[in-house]
N, C-alpha and C. Protein backbone atom coordinates (compact mmCIF):
# COMPACT_ATOMS: atom_id res chain seq x y z
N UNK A 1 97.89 138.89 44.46
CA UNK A 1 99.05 138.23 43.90
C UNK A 1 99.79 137.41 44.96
N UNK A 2 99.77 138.08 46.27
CA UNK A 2 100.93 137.68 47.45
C UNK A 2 99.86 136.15 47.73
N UNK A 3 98.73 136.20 47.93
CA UNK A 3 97.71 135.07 48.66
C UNK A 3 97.91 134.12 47.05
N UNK A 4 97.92 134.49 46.11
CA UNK A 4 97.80 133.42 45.24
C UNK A 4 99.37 132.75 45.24
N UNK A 5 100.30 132.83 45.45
CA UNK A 5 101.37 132.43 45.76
C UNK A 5 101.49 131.29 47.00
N UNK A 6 100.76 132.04 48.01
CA UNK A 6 100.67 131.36 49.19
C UNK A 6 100.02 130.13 48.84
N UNK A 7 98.58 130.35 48.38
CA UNK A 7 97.86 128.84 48.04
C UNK A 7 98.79 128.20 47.36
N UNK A 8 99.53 128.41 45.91
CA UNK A 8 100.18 127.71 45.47
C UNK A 8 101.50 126.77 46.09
N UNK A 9 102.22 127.73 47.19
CA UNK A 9 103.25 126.71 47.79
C UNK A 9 101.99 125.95 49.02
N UNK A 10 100.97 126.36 49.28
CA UNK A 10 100.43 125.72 50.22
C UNK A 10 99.91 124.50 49.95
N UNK A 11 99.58 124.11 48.24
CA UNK A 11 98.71 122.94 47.62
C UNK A 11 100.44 122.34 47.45
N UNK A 12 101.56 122.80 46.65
CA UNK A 12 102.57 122.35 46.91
C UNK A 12 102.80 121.11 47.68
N UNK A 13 103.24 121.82 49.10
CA UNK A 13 103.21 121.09 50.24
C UNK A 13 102.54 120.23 50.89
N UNK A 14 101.34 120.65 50.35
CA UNK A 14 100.04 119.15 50.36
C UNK A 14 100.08 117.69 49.20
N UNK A 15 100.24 118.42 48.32
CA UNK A 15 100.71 117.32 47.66
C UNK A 15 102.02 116.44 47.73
N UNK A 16 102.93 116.97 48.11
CA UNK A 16 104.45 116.56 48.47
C UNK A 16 103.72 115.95 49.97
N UNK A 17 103.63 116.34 50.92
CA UNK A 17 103.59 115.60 51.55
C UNK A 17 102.72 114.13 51.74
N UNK A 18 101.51 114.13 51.04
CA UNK A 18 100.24 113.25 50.84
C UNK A 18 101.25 112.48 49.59
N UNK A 19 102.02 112.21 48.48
CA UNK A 19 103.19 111.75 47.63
C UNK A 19 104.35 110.88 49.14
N UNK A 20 104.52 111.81 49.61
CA UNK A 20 105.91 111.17 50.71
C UNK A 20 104.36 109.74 51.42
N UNK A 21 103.50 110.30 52.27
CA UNK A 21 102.89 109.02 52.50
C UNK A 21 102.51 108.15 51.35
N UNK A 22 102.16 107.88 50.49
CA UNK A 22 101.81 106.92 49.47
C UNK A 22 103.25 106.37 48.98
N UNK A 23 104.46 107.06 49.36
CA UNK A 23 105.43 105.99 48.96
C UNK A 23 105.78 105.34 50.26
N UNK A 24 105.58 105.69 51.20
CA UNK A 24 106.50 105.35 52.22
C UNK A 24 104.61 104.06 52.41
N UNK A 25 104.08 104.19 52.40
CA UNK A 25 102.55 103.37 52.11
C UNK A 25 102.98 101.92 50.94
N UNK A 26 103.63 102.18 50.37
CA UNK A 26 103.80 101.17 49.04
C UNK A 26 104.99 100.46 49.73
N UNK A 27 106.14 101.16 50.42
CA UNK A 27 106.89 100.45 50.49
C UNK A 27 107.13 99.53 52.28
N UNK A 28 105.93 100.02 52.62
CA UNK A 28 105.64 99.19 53.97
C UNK A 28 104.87 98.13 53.45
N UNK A 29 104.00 98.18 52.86
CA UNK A 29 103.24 96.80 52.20
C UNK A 29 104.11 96.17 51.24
N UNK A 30 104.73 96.67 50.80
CA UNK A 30 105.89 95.51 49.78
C UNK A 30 106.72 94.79 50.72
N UNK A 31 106.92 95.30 51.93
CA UNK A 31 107.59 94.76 53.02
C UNK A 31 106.94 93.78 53.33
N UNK A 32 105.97 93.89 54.01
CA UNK A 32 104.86 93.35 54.79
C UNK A 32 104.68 91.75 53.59
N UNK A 33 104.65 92.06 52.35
CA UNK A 33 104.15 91.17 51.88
C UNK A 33 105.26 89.99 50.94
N UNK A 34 106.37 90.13 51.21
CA UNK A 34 107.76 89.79 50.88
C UNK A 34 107.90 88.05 51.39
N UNK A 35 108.05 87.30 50.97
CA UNK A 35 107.77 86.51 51.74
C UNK A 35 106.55 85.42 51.90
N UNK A 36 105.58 86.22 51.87
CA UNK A 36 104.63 85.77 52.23
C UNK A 36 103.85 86.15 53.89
N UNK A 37 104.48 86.51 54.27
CA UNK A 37 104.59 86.81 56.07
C UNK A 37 103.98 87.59 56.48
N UNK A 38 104.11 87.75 57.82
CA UNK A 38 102.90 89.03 58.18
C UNK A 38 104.16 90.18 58.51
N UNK A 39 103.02 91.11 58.93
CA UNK A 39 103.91 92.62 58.59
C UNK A 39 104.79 92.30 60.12
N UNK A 40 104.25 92.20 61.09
CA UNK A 40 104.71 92.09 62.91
C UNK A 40 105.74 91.15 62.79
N UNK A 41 105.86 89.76 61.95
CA UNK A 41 106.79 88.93 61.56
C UNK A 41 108.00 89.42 61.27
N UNK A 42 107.80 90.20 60.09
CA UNK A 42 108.70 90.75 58.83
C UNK A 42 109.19 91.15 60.15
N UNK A 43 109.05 92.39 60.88
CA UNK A 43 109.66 93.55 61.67
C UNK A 43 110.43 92.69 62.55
N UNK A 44 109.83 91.90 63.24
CA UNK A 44 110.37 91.44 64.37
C UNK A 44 111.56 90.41 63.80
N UNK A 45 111.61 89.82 62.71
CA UNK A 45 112.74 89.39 62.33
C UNK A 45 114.16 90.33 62.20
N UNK A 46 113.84 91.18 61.49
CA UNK A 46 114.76 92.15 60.74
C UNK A 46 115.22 93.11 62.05
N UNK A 47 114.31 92.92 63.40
CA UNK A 47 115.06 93.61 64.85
C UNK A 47 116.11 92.70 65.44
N UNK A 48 115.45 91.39 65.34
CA UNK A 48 116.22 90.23 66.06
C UNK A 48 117.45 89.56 65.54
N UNK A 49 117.74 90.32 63.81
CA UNK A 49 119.26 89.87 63.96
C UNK A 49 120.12 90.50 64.70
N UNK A 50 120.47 92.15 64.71
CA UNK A 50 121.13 92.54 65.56
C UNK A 50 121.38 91.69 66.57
N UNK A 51 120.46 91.85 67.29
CA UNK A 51 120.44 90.69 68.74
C UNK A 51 120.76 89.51 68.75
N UNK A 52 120.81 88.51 67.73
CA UNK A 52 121.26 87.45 67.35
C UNK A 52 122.79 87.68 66.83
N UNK A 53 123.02 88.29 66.62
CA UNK A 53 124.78 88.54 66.23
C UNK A 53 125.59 88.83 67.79
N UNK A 54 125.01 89.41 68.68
CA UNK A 54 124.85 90.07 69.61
C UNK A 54 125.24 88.69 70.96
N UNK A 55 124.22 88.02 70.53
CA UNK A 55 124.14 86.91 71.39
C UNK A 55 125.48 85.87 70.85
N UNK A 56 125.56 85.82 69.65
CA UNK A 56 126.32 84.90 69.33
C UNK A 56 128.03 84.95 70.18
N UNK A 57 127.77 86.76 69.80
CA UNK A 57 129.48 87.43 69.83
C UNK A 57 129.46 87.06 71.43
N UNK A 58 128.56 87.11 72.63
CA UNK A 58 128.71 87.12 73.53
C UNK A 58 128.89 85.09 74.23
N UNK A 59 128.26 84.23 73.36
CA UNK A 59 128.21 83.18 73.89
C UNK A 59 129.55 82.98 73.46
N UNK A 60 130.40 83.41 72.28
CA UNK A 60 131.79 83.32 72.10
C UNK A 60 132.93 83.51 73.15
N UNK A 61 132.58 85.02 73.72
CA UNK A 61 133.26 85.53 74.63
C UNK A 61 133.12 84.42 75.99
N UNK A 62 131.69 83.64 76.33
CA UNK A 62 131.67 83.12 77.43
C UNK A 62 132.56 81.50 77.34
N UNK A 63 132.77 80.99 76.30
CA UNK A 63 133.27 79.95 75.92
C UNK A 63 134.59 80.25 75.90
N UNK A 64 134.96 81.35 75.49
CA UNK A 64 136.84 81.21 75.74
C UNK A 64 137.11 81.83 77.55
N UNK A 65 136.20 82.20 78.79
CA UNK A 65 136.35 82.79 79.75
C UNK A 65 136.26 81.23 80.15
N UNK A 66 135.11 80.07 79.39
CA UNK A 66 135.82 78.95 80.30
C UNK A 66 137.18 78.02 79.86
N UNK A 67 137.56 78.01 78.60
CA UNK A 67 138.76 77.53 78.51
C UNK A 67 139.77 78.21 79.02
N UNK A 68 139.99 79.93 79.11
CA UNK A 68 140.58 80.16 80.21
C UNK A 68 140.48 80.08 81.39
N UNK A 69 139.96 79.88 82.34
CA UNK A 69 139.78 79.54 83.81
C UNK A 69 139.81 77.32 84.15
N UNK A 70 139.55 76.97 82.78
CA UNK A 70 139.54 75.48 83.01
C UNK A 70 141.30 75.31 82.52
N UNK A 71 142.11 75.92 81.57
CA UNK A 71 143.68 76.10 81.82
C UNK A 71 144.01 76.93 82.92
N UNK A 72 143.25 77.37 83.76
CA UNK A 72 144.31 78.30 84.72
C UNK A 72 144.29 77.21 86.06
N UNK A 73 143.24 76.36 85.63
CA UNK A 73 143.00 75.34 87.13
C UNK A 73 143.78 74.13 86.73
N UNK A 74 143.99 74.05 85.41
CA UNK A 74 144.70 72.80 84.97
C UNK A 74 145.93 73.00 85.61
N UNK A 75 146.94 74.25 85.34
CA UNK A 75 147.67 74.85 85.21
C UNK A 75 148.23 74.60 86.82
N UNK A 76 147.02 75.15 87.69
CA UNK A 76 147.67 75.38 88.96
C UNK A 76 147.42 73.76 89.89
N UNK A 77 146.77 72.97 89.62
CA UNK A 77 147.10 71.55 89.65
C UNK A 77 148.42 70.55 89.20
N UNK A 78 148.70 71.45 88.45
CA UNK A 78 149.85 70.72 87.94
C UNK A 78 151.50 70.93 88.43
N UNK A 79 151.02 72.58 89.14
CA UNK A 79 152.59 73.37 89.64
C UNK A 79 152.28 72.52 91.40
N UNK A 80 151.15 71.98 91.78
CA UNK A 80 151.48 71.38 92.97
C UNK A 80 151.89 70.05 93.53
């Protein structure tokens, strides 16, 4: 009785898990194929916005460090 239990949560767990790959299987190729694109494409886009927001926020920050330092030279040209 105890071993027939066991097989049963043991086929269980085989099936649940072999179910978890075939979805997570369907929904990497629906990815992959979105578009039209390749799968290495797809990925590497969907990494590189972060980094592109990233870059943006920072070329922002470097553009007001030179309008401040090009008013602080204006500034001190002008008190002499």
């Amino acid at each position: 009785m105890e071993s027939n239990k066991a097989v049963i949560g043991a086929l269980l767990f085989i099936i649940l898990v072999i179910g978890a790959n075939f979805v997570m299987f369907a929904i990497a190729r629906g990815a992959a194929r979105s578009n039209q694109k390749g799968f290495l494409e797809t990925i590497s886009k969907s990494l590189n916005i972060s980094t592109q927001k990233k870059d943006n926020s920072m070329e922002e920050l470097r553009q007001k460090i030179e309008e401040l330092e090009k008013g602080k030279k204006e500034d001190a040209g002008e008190s002499k």
